[in-house]
C-alpha atoms as a PDB file:
ATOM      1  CA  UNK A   1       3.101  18.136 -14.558  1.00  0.00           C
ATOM      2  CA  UNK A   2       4.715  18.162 -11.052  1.00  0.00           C
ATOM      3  CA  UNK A   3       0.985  16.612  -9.749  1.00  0.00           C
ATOM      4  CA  UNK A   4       0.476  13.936 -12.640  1.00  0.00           C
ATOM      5  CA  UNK A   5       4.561  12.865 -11.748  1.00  0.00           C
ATOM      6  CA  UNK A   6       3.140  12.779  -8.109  1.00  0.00           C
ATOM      7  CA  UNK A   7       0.454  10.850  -8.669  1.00  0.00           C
ATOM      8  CA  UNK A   8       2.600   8.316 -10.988  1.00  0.00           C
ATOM      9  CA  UNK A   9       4.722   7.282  -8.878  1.00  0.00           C
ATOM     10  CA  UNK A  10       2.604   6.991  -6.236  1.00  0.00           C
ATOM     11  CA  UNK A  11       0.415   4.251  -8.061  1.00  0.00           C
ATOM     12  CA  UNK A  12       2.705   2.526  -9.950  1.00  0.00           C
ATOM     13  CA  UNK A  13       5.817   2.425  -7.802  1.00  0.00           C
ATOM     14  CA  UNK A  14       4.373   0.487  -5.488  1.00  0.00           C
ATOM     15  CA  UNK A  15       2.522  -1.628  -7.893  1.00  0.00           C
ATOM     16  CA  UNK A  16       5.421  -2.756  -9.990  1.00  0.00           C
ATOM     17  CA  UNK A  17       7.129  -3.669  -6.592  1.00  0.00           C
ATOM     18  CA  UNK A  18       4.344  -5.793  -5.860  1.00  0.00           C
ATOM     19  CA  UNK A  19       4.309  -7.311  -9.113  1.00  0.00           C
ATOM     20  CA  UNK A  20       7.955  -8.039  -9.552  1.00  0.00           C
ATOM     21  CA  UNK A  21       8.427  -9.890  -6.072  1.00  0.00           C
ATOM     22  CA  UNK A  22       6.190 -12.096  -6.477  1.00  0.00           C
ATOM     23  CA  UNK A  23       3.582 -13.787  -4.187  1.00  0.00           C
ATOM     24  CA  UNK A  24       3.780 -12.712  -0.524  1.00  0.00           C
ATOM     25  CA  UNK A  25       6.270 -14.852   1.873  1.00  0.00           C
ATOM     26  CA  UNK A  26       6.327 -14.450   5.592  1.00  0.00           C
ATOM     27  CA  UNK A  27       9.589 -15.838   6.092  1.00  0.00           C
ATOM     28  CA  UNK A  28      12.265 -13.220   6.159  1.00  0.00           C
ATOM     29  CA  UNK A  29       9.973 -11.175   4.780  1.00  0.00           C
ATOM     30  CA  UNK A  30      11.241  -7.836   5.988  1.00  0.00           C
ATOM     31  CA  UNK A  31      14.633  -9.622   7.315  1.00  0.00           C
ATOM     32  CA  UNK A  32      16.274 -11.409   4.520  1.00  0.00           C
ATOM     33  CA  UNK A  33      16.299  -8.079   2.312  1.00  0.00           C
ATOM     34  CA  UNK A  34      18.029  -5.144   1.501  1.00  0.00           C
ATOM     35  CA  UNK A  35      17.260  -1.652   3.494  1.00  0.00           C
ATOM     36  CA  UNK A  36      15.512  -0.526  -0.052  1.00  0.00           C
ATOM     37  CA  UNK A  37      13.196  -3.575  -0.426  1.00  0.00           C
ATOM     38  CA  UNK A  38      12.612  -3.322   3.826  1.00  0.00           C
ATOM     39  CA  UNK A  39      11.480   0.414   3.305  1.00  0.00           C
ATOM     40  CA  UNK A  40       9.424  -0.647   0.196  1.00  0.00           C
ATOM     41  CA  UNK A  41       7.562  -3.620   1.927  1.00  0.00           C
ATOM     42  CA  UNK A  42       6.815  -1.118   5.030  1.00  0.00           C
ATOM     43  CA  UNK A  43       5.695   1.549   2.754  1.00  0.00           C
ATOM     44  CA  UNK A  44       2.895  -0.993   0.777  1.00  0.00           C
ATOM     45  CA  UNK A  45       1.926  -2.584   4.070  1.00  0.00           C
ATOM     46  CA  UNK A  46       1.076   0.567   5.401  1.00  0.00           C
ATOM     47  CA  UNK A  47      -0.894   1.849   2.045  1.00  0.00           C
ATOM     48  CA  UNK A  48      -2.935  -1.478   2.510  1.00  0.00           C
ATOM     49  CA  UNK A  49      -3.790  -0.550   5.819  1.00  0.00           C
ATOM     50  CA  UNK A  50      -4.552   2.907   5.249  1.00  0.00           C
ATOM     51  CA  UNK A  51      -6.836   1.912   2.413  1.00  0.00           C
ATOM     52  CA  UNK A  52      -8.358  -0.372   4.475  1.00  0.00           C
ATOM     53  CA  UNK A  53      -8.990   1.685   7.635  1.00  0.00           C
ATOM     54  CA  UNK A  54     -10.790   4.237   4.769  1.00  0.00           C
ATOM     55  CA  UNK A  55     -12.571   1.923   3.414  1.00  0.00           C
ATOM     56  CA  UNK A  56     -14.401   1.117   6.723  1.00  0.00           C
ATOM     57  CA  UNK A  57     -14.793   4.480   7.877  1.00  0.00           C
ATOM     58  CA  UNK A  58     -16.283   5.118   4.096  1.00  0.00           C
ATOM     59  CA  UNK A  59     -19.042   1.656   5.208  1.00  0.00           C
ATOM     60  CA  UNK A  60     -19.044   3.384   8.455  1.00  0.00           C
ATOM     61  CA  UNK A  61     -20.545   6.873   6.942  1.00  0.00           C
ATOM     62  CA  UNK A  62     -22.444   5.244   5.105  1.00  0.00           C
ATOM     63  CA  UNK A  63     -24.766   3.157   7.363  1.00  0.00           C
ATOM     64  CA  UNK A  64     -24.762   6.529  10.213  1.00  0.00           C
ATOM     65  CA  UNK A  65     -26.297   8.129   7.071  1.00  0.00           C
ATOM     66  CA  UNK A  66     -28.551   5.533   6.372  1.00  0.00           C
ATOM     67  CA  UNK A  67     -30.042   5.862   9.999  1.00  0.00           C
END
């Protein structure tokens, strides 16, 4: 149960934050909010890039295996 609460909260915390604010803004972004929302934003920008960096090094695997 502890896993699957885990796992929850994981994908949808950060998804419902994205949903509720809206359409990304640059200005004030990460300045004109609360410490909460500041820690939030940091947290999904860095999930975005983590996905992303696996994602290439997935495309990377996949052409070395290819060769």
């Amino acid at each position: 149960m502890e896993r699957f609460k885990a796992w929850y909260h994981r994908t949808f915390d950060d998804w419902a934050f994205r949903s509720f604010i809206g359409p990304a803004q640059t200005n004030g972004a990460v300045q004109g909010c609360d410490e909460g929302a500041r820690e939030q934003w940091k947290r999904d920008l860095e999930n975005r890039k983590r996905i992303t960096r696996e994602q290439r090094e997935r495309k990377r695997a996949e052409r070395a295996a290819r060769r």
